[in-house]
PDB file of N, CA and C in Angstrom:
ATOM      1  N   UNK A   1     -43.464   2.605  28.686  1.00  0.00           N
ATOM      2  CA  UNK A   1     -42.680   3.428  27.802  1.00  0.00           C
ATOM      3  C   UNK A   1     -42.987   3.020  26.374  1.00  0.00           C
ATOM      4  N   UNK A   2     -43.536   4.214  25.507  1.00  0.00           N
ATOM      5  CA  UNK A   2     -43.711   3.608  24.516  1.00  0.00           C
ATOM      6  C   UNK A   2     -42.227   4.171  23.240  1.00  0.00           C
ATOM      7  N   UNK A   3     -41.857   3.495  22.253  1.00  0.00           N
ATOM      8  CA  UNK A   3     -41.205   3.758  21.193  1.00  0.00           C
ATOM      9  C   UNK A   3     -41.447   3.224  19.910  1.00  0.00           C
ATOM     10  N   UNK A   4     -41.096   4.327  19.329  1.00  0.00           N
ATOM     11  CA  UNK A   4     -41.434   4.312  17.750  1.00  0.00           C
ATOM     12  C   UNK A   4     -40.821   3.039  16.986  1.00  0.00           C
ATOM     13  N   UNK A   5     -41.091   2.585  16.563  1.00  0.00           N
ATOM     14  CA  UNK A   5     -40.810   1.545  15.898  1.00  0.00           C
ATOM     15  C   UNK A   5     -39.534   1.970  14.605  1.00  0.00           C
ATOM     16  N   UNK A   6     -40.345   3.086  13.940  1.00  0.00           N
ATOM     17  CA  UNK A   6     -39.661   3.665  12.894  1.00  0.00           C
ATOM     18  C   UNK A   6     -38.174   4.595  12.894  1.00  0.00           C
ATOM     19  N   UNK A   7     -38.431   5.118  14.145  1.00  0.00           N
ATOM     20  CA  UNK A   7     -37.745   5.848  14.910  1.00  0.00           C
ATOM     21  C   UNK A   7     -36.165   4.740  15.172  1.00  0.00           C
ATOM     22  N   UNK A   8     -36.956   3.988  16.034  1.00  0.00           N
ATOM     23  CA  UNK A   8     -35.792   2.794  15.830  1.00  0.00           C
ATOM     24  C   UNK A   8     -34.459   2.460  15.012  1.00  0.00           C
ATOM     25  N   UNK A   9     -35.586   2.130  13.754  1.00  0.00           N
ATOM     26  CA  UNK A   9     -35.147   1.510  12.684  1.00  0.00           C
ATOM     27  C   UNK A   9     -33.700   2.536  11.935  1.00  0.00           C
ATOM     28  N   UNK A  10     -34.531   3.552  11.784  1.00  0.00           N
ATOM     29  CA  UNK A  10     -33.712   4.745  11.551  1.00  0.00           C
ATOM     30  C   UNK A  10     -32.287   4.743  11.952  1.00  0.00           C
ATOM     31  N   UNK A  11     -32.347   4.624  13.069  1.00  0.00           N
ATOM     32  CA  UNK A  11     -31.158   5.136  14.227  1.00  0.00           C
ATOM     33  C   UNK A  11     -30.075   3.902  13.936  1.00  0.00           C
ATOM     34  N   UNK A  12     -30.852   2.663  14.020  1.00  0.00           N
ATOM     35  CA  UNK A  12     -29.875   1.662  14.124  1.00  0.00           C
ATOM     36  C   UNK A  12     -29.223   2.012  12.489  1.00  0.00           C
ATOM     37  N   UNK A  13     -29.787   1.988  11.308  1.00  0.00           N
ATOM     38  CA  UNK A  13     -29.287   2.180   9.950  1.00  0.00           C
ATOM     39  C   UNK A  13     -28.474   3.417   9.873  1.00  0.00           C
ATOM     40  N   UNK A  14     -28.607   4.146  10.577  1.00  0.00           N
ATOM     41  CA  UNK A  14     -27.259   5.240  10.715  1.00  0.00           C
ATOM     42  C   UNK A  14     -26.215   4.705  11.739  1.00  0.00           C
ATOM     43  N   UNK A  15     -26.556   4.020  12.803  1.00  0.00           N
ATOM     44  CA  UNK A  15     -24.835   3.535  13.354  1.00  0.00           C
ATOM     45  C   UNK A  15     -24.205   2.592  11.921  1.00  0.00           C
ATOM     46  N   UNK A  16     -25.014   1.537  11.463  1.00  0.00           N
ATOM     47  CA  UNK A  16     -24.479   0.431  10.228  1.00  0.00           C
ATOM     48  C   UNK A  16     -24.179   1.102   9.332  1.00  0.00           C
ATOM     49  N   UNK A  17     -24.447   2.377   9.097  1.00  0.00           N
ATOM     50  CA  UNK A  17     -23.683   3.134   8.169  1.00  0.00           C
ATOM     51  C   UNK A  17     -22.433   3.829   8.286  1.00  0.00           C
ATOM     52  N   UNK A  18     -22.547   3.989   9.580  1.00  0.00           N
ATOM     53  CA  UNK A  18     -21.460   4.999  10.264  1.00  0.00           C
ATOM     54  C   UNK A  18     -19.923   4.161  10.210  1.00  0.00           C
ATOM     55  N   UNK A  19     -20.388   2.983  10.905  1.00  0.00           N
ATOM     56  CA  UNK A  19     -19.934   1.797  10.875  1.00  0.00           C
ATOM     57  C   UNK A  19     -18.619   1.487   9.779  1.00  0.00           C
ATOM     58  N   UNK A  20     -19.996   0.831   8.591  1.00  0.00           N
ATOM     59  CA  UNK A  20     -19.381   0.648   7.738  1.00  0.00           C
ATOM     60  C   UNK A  20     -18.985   1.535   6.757  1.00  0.00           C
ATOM     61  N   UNK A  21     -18.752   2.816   6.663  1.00  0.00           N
ATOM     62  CA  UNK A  21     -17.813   4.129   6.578  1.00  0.00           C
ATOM     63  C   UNK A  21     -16.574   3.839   7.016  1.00  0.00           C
ATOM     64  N   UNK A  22     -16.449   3.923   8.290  1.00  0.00           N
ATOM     65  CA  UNK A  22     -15.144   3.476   9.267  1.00  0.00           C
ATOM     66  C   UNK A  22     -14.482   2.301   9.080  1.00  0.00           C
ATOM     67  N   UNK A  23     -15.239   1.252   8.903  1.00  0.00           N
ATOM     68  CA  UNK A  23     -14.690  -0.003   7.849  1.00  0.00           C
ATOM     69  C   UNK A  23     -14.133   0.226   6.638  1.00  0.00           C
ATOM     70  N   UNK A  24     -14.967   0.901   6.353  1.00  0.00           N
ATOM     71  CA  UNK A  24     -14.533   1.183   4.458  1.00  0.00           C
ATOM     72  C   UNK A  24     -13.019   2.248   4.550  1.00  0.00           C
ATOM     73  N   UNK A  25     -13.447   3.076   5.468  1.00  0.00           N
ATOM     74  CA  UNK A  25     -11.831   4.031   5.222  1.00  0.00           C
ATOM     75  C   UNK A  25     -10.808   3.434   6.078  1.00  0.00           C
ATOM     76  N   UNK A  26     -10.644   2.713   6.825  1.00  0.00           N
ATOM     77  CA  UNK A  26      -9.594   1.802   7.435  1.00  0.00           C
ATOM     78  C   UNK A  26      -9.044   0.738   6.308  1.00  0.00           C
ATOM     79  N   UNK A  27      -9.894   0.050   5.676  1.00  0.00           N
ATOM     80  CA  UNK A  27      -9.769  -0.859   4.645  1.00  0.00           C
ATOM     81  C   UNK A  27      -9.073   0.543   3.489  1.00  0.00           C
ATOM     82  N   UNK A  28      -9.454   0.989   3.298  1.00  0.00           N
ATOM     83  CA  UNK A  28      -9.034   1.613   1.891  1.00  0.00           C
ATOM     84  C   UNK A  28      -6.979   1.897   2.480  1.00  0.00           C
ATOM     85  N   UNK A  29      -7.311   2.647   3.617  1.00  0.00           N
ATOM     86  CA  UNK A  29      -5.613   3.183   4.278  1.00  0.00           C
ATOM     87  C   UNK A  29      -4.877   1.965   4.671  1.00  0.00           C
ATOM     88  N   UNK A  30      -5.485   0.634   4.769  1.00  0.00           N
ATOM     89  CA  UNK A  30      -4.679   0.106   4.202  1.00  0.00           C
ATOM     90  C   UNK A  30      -4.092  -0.843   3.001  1.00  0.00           C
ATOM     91  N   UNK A  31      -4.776  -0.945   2.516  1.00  0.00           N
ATOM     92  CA  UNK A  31      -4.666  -0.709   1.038  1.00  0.00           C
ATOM     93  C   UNK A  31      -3.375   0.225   0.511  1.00  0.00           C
ATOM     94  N   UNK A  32      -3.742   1.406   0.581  1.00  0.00           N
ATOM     95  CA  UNK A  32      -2.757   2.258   0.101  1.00  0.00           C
ATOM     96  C   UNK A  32      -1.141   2.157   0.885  1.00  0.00           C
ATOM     97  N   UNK A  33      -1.471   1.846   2.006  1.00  0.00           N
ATOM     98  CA  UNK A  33       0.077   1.198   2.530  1.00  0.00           C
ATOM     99  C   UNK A  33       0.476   0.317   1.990  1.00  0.00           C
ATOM    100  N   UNK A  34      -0.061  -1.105   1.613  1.00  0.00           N
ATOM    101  CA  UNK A  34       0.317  -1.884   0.888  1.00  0.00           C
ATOM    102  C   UNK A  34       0.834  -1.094  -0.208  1.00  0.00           C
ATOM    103  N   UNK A  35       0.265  -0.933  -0.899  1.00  0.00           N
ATOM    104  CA  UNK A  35       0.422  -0.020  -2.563  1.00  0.00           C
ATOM    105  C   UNK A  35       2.026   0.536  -1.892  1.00  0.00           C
ATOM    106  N   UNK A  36       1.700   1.379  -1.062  1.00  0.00           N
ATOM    107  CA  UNK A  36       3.192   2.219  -0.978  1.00  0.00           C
ATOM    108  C   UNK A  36       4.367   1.281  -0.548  1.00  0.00           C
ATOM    109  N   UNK A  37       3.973  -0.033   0.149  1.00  0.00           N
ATOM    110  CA  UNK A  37       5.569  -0.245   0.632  1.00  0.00           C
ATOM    111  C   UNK A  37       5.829  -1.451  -0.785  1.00  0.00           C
ATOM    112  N   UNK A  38       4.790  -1.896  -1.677  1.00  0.00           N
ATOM    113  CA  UNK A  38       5.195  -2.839  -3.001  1.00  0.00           C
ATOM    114  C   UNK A  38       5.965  -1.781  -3.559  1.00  0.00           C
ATOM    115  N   UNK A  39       5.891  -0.505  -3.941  1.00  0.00           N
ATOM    116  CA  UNK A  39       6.304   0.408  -4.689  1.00  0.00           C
ATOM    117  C   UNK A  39       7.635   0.668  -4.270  1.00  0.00           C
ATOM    118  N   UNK A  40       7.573   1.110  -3.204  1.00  0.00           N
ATOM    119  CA  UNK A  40       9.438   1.184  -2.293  1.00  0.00           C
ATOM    120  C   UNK A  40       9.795  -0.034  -2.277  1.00  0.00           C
ATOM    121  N   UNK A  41       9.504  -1.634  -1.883  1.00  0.00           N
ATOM    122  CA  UNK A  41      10.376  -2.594  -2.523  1.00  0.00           C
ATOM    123  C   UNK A  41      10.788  -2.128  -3.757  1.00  0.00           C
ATOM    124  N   UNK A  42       9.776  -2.287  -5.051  1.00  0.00           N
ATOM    125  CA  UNK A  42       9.913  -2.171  -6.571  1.00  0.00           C
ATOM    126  C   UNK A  42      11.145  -1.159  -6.689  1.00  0.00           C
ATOM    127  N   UNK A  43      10.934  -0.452  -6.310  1.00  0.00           N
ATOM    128  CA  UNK A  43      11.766   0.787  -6.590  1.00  0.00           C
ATOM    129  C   UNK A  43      13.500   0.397  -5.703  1.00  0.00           C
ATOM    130  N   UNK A  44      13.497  -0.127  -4.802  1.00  0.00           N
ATOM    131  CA  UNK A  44      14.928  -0.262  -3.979  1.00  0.00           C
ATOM    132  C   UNK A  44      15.384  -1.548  -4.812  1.00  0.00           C
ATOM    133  N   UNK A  45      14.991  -2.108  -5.077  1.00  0.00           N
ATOM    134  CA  UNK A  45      15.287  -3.912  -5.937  1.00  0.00           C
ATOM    135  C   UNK A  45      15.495  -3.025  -7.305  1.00  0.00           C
ATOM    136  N   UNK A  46      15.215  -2.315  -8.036  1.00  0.00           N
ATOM    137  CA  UNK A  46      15.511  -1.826  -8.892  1.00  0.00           C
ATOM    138  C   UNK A  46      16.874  -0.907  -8.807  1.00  0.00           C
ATOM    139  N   UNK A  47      16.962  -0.085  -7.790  1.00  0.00           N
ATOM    140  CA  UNK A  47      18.277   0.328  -7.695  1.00  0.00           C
ATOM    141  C   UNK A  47      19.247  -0.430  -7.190  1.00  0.00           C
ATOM    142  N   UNK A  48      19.444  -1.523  -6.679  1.00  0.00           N
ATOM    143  CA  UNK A  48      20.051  -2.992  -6.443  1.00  0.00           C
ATOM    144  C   UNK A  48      20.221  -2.993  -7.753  1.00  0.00           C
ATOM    145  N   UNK A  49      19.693  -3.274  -8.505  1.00  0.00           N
ATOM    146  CA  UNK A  49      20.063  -4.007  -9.926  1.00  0.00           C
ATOM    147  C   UNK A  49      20.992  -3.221 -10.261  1.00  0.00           C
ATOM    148  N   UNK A  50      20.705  -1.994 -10.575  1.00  0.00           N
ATOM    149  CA  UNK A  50      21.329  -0.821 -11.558  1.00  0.00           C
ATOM    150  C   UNK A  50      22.328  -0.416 -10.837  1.00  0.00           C
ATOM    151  N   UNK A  51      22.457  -0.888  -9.457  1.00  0.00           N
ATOM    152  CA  UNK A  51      24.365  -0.864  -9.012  1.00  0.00           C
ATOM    153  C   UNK A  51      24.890  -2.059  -9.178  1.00  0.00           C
ATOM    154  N   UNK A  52      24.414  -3.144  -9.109  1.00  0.00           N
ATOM    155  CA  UNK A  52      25.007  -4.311  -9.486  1.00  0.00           C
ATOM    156  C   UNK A  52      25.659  -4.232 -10.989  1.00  0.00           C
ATOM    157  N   UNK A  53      24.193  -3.996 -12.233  1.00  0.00           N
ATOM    158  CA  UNK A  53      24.821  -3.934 -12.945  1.00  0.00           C
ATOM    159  C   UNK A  53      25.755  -2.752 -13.417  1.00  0.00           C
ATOM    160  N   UNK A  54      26.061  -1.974 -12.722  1.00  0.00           N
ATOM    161  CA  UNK A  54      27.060  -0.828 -12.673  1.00  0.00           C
ATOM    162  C   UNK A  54      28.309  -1.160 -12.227  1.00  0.00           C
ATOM    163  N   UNK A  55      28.243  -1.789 -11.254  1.00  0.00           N
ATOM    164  CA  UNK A  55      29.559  -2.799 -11.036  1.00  0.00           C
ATOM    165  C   UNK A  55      30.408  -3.836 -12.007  1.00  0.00           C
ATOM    166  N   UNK A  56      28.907  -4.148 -12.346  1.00  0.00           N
ATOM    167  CA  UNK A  56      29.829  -5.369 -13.280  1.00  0.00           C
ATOM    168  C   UNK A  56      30.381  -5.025 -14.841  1.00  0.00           C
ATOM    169  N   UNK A  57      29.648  -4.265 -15.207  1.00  0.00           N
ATOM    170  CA  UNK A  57      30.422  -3.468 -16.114  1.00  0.00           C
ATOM    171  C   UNK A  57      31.589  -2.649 -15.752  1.00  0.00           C
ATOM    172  N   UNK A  58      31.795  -2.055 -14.593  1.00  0.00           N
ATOM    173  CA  UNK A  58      32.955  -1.738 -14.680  1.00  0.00           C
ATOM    174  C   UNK A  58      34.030  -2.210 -14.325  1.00  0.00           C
ATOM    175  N   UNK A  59      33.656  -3.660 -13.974  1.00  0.00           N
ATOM    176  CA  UNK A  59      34.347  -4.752 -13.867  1.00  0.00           C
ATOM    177  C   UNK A  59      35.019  -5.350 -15.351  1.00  0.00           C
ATOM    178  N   UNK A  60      34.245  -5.237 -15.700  1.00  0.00           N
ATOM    179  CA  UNK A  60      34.567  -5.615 -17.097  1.00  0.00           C
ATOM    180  C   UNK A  60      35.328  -5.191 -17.849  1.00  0.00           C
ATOM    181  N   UNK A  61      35.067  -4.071 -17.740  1.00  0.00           N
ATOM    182  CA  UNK A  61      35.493  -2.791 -18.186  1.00  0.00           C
ATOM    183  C   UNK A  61      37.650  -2.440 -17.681  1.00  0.00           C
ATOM    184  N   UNK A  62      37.343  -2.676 -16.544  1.00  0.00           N
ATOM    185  CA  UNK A  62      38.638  -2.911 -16.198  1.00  0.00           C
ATOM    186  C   UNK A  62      39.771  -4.171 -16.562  1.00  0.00           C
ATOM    187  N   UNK A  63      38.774  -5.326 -16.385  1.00  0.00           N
ATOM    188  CA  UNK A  63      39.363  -6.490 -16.963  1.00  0.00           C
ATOM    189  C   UNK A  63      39.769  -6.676 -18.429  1.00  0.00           C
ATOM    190  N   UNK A  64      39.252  -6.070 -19.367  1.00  0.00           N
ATOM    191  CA  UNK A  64      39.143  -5.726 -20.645  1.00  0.00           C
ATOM    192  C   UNK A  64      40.456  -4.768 -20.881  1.00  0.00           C
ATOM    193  N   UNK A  65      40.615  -3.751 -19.954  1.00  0.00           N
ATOM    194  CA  UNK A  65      41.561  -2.984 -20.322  1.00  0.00           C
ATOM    195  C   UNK A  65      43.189  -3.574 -19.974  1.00  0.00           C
ATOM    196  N   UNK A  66      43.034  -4.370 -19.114  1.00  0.00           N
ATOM    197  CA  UNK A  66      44.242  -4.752 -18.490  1.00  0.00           C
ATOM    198  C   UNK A  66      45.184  -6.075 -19.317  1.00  0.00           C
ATOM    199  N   UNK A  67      44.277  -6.617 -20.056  1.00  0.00           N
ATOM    200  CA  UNK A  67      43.987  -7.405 -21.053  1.00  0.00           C
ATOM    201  C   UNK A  67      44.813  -7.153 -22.355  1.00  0.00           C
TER     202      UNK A  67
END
């Protein structure tokens, strides 16, 4: 049986491409999950704050008046 040498070569450099395509877009999706769940922490720790400090001002706010 004979085979091309070149022929070969070819074939295998399109699976290592194919490959690392499928590497590359798995890596990227997750990536962007990361990205999305830092952002929804960022964003929920931020509305934590802004009821906390909503509380405590009107804590204050009450204590001040009673005063």
């Amino acid at each position: 049986m004979r085979v091309n040498t070149a022929n070969l070569n070819e074939f295998s450099n399109s699976i290592l491409f194919s490959d690392n395509k499928t590497v590359n877009e798995k890596r990227e999706i997750t990536n962007i999950n990361t990205v999305k769940k830092y952002l929804l922490i960022s964003a929920v720790s931020k509305l934590i704050l802004e009821k906390t400090n909503l509380f405590i001002n009107t804590l204050f706010g009450l204590l001040k008046e009673s005063i």
